[in-house]
Protein backbone atom coordinates (compact mmCIF):
# COMPACT_ATOMS: atom_id res chain seq x y z
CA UNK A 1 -15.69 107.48 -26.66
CA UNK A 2 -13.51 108.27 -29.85
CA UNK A 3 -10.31 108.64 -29.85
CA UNK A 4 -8.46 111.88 -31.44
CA UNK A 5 -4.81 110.77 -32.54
CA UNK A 6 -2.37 114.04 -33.20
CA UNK A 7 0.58 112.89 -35.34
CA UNK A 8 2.18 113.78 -39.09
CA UNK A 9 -0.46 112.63 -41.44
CA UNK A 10 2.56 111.05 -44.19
CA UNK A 11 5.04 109.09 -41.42
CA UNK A 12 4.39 106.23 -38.62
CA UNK A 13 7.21 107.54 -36.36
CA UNK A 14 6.37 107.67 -32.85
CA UNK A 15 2.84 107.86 -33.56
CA UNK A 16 2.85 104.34 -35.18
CA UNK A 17 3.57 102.57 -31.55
CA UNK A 18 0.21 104.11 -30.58
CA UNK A 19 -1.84 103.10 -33.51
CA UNK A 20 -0.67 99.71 -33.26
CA UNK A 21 -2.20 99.53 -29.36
CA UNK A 22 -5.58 101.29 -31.15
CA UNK A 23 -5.96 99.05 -33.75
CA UNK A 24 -5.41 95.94 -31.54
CA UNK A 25 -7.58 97.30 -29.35
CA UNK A 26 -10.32 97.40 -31.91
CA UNK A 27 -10.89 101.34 -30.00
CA UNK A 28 -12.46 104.06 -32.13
CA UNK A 29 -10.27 106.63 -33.21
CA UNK A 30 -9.56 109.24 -35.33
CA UNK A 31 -5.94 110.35 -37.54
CA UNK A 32 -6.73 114.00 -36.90
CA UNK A 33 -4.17 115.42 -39.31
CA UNK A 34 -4.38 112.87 -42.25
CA UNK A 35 -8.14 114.44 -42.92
CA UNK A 36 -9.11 117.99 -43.82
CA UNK A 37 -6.98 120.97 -41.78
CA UNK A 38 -6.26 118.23 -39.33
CA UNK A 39 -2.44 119.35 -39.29
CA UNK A 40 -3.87 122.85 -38.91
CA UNK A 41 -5.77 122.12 -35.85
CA UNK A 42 -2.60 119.64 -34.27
CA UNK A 43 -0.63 122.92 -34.87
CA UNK A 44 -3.57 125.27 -33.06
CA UNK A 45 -3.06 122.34 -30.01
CA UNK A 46 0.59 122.63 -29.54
CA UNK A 47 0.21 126.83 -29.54
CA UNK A 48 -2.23 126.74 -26.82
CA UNK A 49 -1.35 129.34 -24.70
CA UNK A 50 -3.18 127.68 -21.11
CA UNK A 51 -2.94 124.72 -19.50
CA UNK A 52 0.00 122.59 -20.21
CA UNK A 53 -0.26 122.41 -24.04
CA UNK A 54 1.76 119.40 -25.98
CA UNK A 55 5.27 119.67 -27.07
CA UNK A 56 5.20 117.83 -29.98
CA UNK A 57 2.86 114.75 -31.09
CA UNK A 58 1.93 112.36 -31.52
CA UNK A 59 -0.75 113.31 -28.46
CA UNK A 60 -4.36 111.77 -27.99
CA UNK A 61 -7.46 113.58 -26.63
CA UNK A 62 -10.13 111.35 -24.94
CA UNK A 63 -12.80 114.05 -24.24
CA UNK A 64 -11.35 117.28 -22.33
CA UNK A 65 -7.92 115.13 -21.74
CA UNK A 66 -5.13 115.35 -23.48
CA UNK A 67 -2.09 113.17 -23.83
CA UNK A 68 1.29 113.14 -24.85
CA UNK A 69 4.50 111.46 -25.01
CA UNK A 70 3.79 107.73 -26.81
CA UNK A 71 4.95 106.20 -23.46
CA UNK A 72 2.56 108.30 -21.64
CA UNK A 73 -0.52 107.73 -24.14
CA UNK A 74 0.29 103.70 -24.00
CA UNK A 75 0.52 103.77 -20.20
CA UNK A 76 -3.17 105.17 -20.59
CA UNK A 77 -4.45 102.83 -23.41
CA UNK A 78 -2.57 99.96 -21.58
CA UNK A 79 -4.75 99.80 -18.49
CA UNK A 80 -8.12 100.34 -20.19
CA UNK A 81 -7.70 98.04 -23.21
CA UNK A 82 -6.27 95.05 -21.65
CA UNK A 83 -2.80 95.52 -22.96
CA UNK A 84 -1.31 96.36 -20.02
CA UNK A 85 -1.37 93.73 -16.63
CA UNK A 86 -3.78 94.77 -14.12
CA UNK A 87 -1.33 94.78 -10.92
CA UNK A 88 0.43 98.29 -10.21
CA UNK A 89 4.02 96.61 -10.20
CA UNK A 90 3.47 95.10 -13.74
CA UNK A 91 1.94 98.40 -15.23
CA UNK A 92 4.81 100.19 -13.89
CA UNK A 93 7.29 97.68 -15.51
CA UNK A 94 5.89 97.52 -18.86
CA UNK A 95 6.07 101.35 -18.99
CA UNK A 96 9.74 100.65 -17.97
CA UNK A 97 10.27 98.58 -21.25
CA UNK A 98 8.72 100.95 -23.48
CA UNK A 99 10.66 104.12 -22.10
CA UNK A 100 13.43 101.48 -22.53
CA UNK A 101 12.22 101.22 -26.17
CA UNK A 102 11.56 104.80 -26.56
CA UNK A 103 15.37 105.30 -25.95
CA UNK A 104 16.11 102.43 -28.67
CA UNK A 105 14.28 104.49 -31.30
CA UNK A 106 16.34 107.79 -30.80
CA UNK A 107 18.87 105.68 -31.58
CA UNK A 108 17.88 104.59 -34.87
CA UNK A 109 16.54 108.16 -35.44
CA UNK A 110 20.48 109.48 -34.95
CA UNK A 111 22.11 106.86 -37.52
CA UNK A 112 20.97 109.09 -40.56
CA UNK A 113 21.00 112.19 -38.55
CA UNK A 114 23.61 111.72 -36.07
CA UNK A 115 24.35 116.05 -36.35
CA UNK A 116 20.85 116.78 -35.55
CA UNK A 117 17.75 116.70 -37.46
CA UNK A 118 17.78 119.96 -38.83
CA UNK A 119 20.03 119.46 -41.43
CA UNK A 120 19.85 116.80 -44.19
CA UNK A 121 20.94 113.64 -44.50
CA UNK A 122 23.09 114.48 -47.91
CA UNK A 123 25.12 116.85 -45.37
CA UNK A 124 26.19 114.72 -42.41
CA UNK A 125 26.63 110.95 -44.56
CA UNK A 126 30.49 110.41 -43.39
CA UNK A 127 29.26 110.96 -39.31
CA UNK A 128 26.05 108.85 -40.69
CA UNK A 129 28.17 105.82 -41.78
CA UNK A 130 30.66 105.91 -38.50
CA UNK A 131 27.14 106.22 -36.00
CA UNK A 132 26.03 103.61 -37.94
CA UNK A 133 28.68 100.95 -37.68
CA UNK A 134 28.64 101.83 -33.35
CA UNK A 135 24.95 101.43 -33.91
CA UNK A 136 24.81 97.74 -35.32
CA UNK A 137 28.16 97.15 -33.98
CA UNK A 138 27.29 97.45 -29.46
CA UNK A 139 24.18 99.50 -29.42
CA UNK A 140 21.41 96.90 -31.29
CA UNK A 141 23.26 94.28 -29.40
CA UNK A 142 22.87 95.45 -26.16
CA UNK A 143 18.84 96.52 -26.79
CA UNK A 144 17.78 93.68 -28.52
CA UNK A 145 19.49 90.97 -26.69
CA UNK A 146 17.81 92.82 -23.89
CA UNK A 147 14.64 91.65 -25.27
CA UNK A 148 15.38 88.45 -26.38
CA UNK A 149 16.47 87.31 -22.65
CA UNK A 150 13.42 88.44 -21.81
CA UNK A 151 11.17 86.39 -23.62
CA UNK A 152 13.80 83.33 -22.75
CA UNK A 153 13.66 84.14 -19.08
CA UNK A 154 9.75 84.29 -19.52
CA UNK A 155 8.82 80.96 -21.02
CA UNK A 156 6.07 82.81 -22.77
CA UNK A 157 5.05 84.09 -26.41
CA UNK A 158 5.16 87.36 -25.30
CA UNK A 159 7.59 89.64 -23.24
CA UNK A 160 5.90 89.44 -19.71
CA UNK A 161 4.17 85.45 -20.53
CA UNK A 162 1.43 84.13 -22.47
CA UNK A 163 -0.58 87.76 -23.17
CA UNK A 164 0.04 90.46 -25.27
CA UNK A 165 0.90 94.18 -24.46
CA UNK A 166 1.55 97.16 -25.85
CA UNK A 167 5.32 96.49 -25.29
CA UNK A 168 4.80 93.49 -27.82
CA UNK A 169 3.17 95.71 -30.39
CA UNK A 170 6.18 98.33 -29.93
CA UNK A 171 8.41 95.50 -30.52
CA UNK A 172 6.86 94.14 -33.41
CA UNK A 173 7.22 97.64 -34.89
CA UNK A 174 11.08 97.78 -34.29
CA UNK A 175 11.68 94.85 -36.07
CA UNK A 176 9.45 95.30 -38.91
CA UNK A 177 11.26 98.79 -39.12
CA UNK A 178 14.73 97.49 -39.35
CA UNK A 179 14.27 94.77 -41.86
CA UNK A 180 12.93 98.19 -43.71
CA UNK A 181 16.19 100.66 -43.16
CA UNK A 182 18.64 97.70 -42.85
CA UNK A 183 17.47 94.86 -44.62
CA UNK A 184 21.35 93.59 -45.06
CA UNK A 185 22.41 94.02 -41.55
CA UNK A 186 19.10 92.66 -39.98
CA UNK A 187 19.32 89.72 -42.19
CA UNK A 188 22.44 88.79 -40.59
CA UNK A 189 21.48 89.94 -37.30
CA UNK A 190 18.22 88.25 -37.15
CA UNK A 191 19.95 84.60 -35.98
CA UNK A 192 20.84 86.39 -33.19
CA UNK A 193 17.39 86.92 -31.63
CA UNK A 194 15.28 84.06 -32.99
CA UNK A 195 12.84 84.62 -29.96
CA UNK A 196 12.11 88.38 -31.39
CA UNK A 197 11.43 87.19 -34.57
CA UNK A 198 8.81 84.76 -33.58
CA UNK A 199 7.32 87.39 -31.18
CA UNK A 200 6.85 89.86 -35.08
CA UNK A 201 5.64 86.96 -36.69
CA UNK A 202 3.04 86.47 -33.72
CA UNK A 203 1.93 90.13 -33.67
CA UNK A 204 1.64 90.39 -37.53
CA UNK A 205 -0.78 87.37 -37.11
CA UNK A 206 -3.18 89.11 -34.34
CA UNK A 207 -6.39 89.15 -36.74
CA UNK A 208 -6.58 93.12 -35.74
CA UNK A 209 -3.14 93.90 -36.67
CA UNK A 210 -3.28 91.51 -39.82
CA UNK A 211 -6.35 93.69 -41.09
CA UNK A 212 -4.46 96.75 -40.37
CA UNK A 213 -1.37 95.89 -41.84
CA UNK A 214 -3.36 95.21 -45.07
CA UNK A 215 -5.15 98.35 -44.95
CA UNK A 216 -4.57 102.05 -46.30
CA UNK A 217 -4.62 103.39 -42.25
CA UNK A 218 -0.49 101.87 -42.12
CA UNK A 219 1.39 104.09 -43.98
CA UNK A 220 3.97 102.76 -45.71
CA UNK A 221 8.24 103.23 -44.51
CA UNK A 222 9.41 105.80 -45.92
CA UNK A 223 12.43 108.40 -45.44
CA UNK A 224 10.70 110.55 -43.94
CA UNK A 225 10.46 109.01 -41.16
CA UNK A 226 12.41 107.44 -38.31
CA UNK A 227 13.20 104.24 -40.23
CA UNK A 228 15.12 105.15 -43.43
CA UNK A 229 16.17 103.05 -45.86
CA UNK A 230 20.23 104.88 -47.17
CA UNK A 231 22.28 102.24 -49.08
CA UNK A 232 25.52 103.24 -47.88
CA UNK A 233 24.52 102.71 -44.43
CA UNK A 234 23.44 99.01 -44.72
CA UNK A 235 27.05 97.66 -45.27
């Protein structure tokens, strides 16, 4: 069955985390709104007035189901693709770590917009710069060091041992997208968490990822999306 992927056709955001667990996957799917009234008929989804229509994507429909949240839709892709471990105690705890990591990316989100998204970042750059500094200063610390003791504590190349998971692909993604906003600060940083760093460079090699990387499906950082690369804020 093929895959229908609901997200913004011209950012990775949230919807990135669950093309990364398609693409490793190798799993048929489709980038509904980056083809033909695709955003049109994501829009129609989330207006559905029965059922329990999405909120906001990204969402995936697998036949007459329909998924959202990105935890949620890798909680489904984890079990059926082999990214996930088989036992209910370790499904449950790598949903943990991505909620965990879910929470880590509303953080980065609120450095450029720490007023709230609907204004700019040209009118909120003074609470930008102070979020910021907190940001790189306790809050990366404490979530990343998180991660790093676990892959000490593990012994393995990956967060839970010697096998991939979507978890891994998520943090793969948070690395490669603050070398992108922060490439100053992460430079530094990045002595700090030498095990995270060889976990990137591990996913980035995955032949599935390495063809997707490569390819025109990744989109490229931009800010417009949750990683944003501001000058004054990588100081």
């Amino acid at each position: 069955m093929r895959y229908q992927l609901y997200y913004w056709p011209t950012i990775q955001g949230r919807g990135e985390y669950v093309r990364l667990a398609l693409e490793e996957a190798g799993a048929a799917y489709t980038d509904v709104a980056r083809g033909g009234n695709g955003v049109a008929a994501m829009m129609k989804m989330m207006g559905a007035g029965k059922g329990v229509p999405p909120f906001a994507p990204p969402f995936l429909k697998v036949g007459n189901l329909v998924i959202s949240h990105t935890a949620n839709i890798l909680l489904y892709l984890g079990s059926r693709h082999d990214l996930a471990p088989k036992a209910e105690a370790g499904k449950l705890a790598v949903h943990a770590l991505q909620l965990t990591i879910t929470d880590f990316v509303v953080e980065v989100h609120d450095t450029h917009h720490p007023l709230g998204p609907s204004l700019y970042y040209e009118d909120q750059k003074g609470p930008a710069k102070k979020r910021t500094a907190e940001f790189w200063k306790s809050r990366v610390p404490k979530y990343l060091g998180y991660f790093e003791d676990l892959l000490d504590a593990n012994g393995g190349a990956y967060v839970t041992g010697r096998r991939v998971t979507y978890v891994d692909l998520s943090l793969f993604q948070l690395v490669a997208g603050l070398r992108y906003a922060f490439p100053s600060r992460m430079k530094t940083f990045e002595r700090k968490i030498p095990g995270l760093i060889g976990l990137h460079d591990r996913v980035a090699a995955r032949p599935n990822i390495k063809a997707y990387l490569a390819s025109d499906r990744r989109i490229a950082f931009n800010e417009d999306g949750i990683f944003r690369r501001y000058k004054p804020l990588d100081v």
